[in-house]
Protein backbone atom coordinates (compact mmCIF):
# COMPACT_ATOMS: atom_id res chain seq x y z
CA UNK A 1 0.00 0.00 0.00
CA UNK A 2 1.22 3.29 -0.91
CA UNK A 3 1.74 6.10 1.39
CA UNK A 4 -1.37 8.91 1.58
CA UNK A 5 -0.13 12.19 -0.01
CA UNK A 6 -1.27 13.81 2.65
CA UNK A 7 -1.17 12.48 6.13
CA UNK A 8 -3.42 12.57 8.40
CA UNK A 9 -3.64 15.28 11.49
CA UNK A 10 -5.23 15.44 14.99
CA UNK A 11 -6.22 17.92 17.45
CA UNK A 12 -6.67 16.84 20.94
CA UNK A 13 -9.42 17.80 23.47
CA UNK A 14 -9.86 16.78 27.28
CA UNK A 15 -12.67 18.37 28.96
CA UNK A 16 -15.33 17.86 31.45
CA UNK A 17 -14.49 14.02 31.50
CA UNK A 18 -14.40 13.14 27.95
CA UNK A 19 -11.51 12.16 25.78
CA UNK A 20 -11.94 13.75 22.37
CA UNK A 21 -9.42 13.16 19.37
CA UNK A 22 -10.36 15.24 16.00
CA UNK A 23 -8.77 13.26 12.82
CA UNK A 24 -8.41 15.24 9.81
CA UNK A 25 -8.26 13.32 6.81
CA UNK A 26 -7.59 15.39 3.55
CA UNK A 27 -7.79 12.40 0.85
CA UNK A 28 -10.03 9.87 -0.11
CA UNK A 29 -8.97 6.15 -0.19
CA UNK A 30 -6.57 6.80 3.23
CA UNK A 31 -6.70 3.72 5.28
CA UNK A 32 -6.48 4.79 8.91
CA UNK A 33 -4.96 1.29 10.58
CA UNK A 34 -6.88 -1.44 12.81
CA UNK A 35 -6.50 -0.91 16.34
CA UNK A 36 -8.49 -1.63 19.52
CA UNK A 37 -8.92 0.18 22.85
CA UNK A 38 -9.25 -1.97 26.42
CA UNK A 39 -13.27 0.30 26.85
CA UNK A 40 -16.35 1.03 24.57
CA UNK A 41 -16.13 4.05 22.94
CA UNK A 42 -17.68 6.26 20.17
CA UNK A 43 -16.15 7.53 16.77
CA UNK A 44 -18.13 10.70 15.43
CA UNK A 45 -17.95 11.33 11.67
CA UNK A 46 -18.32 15.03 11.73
CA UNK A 47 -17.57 15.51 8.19
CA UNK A 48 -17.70 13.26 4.81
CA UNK A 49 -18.32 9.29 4.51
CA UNK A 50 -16.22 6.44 5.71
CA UNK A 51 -16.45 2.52 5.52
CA UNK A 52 -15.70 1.12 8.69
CA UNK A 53 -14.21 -2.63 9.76
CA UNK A 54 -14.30 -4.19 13.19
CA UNK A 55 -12.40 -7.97 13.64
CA UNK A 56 -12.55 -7.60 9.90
CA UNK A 57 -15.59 -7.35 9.24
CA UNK A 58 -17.31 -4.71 7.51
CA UNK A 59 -19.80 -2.87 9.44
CA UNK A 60 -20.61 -0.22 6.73
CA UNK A 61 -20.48 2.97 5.13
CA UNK A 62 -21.23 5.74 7.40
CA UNK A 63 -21.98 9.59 6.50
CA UNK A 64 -21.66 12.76 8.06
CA UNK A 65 -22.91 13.32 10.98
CA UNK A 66 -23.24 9.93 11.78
CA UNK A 67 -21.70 7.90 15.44
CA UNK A 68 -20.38 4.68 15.17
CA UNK A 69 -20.16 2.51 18.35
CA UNK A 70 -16.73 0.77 18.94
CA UNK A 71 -16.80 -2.20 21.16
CA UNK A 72 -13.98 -3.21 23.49
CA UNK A 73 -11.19 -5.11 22.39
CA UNK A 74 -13.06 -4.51 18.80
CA UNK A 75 -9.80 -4.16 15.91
CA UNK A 76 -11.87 -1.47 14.28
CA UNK A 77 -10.61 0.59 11.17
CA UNK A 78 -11.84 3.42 8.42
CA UNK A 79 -11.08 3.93 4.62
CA UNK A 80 -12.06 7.64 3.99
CA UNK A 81 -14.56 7.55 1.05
CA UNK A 82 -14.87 11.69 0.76
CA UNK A 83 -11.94 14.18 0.64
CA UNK A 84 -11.67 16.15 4.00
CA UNK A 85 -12.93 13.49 6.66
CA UNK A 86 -13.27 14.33 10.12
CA UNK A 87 -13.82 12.05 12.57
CA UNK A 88 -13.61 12.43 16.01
CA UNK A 89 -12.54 9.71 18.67
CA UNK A 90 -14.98 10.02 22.13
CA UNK A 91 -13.79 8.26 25.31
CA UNK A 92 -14.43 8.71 28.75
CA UNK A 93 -11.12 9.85 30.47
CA UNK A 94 -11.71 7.87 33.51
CA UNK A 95 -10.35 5.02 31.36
CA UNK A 96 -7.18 7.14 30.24
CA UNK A 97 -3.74 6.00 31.22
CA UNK A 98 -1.73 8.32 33.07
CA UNK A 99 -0.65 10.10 29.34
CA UNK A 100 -4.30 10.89 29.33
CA UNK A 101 -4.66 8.76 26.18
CA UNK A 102 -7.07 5.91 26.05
CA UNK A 103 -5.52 2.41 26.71
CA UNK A 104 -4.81 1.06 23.48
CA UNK A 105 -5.48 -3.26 23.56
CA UNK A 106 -3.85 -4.27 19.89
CA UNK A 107 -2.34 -1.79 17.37
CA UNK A 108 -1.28 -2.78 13.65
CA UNK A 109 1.00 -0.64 11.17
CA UNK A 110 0.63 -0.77 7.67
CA UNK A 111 3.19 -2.10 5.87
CA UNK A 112 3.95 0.58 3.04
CA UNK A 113 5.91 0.88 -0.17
CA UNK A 114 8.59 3.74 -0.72
């Protein structure tokens, strides 16, 4: 797989007990990696369309606004289907390591060409 153009970029948010992580993704066809937290949490697509995975297996195509529950433990991935996707990551910080970032149970990198 080929490297996006354009990477993606996050703004954090911690406030009033909630975890917030904005993802900007500029390009369509960018294939944001499977990972999976230790607690439930939500994913907000704020802006554009996305087709979502979880253990695999395709949940869907969801479009702005739209919320997308994430199981624990649940390898869960998007492939941006718009240009300028936004989608924002909601957890509840009482979960948070001491970082303040959400406990991350399995993470996978993509293996990309130069």
């Amino acid at each position: 797989m080929k490297r996006a153009p354009n990477q993606p970029t996050s703004e954090l948010l911690i406030y009033a007990g909630i975890y917030a992580k904005l993802w900007h993704v500029a390009d369509a066809g960018t294939l944001l990696p499977q990972h999976a937290h230790e607690w439930d949490h939500i994913s907000l697509v704020a802006t554009g369309s996305v087709r979502v995975w979880q253990d695999d297996t395709l949940i869907g195509d969801f479009h702005a606004p739209a919320m997308v529950k994430i199981p624990a433990q649940a390898l869960h991935k998007f492939l941006t289907l718009d240009d300028d996707v936004c989608i924002v990551c909601i957890h509840n910080v009482d979960h948070a390591d001491p970082d303040g970032e959400p406990p991350i149970a399995a993470a996978h990198a993509l293996e990309l060409e130069d």
